[in-house]
C-alpha atoms as a PDB file:
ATOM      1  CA  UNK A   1     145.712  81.926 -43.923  1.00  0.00           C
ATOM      2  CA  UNK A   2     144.725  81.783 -40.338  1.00  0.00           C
ATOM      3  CA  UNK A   3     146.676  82.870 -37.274  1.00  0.00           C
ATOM      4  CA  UNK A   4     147.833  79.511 -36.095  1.00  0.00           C
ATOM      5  CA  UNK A   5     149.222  78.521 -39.192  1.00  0.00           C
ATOM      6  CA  UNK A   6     150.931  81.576 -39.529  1.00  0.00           C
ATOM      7  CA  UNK A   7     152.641  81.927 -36.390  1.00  0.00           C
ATOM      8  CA  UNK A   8     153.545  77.996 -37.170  1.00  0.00           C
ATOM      9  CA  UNK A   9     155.140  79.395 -39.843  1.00  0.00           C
ATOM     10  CA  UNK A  10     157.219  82.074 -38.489  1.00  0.00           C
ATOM     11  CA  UNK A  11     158.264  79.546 -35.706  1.00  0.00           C
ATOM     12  CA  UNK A  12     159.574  77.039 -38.452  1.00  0.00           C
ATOM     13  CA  UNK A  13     162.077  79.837 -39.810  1.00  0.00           C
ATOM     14  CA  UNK A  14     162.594  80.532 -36.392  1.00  0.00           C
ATOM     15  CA  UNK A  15     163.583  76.847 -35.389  1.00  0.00           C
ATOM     16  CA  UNK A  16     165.647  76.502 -39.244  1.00  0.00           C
ATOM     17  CA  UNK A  17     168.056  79.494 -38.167  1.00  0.00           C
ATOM     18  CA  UNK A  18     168.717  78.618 -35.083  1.00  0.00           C
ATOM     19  CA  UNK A  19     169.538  75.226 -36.192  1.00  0.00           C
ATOM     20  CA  UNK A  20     172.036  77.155 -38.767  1.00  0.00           C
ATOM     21  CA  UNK A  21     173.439  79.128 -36.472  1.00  0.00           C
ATOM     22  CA  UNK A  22     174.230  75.891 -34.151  1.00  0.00           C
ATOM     23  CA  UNK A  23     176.085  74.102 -37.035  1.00  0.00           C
ATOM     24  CA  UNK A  24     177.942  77.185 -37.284  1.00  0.00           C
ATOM     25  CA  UNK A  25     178.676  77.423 -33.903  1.00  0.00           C
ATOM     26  CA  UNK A  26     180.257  74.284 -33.389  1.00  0.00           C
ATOM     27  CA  UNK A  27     182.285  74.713 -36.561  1.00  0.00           C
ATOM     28  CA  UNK A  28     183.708  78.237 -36.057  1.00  0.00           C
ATOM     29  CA  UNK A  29     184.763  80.006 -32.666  1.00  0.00           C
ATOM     30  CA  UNK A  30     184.528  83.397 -32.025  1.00  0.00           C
ATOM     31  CA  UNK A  31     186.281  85.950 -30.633  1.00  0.00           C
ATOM     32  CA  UNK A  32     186.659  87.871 -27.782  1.00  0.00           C
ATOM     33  CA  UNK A  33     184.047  90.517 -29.645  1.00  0.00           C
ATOM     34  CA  UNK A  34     181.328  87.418 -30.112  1.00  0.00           C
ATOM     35  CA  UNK A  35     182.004  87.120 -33.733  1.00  0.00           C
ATOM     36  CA  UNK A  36     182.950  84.572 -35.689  1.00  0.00           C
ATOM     37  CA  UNK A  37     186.713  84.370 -36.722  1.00  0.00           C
ATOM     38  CA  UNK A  38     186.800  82.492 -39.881  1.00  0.00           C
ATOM     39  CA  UNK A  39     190.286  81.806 -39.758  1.00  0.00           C
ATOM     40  CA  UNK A  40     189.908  79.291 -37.116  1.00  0.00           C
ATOM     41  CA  UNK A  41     187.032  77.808 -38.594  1.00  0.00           C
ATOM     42  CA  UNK A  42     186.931  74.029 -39.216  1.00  0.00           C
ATOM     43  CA  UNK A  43     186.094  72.694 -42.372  1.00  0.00           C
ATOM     44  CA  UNK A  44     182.690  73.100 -43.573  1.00  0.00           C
ATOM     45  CA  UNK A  45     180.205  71.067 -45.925  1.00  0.00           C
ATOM     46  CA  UNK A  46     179.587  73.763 -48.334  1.00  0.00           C
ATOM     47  CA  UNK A  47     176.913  71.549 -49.847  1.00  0.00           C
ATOM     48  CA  UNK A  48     175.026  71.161 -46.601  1.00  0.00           C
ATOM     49  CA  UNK A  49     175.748  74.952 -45.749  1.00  0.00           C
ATOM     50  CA  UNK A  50     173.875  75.538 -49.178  1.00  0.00           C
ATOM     51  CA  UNK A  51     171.365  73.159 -48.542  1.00  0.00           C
ATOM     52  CA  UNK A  52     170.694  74.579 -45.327  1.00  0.00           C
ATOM     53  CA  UNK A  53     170.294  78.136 -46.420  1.00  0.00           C
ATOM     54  CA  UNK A  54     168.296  77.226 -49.581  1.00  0.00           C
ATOM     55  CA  UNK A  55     165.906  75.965 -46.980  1.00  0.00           C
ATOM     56  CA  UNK A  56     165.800  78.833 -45.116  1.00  0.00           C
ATOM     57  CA  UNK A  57     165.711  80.985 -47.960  1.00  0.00           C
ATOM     58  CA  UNK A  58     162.571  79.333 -49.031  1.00  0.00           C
ATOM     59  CA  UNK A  59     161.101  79.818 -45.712  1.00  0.00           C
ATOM     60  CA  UNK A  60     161.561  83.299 -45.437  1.00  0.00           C
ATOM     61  CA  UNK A  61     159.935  83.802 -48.804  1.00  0.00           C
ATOM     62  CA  UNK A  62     156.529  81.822 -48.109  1.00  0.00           C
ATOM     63  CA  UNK A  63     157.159  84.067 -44.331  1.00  0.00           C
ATOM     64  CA  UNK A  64     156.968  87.312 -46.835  1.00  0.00           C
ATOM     65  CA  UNK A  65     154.229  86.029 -48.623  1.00  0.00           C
ATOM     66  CA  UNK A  66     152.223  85.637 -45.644  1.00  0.00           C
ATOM     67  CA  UNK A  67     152.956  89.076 -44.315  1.00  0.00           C
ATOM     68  CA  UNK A  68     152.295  91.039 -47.548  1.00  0.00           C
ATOM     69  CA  UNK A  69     149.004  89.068 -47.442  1.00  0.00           C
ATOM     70  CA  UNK A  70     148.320  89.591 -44.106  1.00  0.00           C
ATOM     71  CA  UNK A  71     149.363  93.134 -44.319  1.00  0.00           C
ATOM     72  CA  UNK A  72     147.529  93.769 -47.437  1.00  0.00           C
ATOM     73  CA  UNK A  73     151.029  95.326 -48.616  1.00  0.00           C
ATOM     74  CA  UNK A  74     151.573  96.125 -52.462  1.00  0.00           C
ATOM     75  CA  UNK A  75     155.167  95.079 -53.321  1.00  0.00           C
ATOM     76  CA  UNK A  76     156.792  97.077 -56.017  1.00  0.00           C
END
């Protein structure tokens, strides 16, 4: 794989979990420490939570596959 479609890649995961982290933002506050406080949370789409992760997931594995590649890295 080339460089450019690499780093398009890594910027795809990139742009998924920020996009995760905004849908959790604007569902659960956070407290004075900056982290989320689940009690307060509103309720949440479990199926699109999943959906979202699953996607993410999936990214970070082709992400892996690219560095091990890249890398030349033997995984165990």
């Amino acid at each position: 794989m080339d460089k450019e479609k690499a780093i398009s890649e890594f910027k795809k995961y990139e742009e998924m979990r920020l996009k995760m982290y905004d849908y959790f933002d604007n569902l659960i506050s956070k407290d004075e420490k900056g982290v989320y406080d689940f009690k307060k949370a509103k309720d949440v789409d479990i199926k699109e939570v999943f959906e979202m992760f699953c996607k993410l997931d999936y990214q970070a594995r082709k992400i892996r596959g690219i560095a091990v590649n890249c890398l030349d890295v033997k995984v165990e």
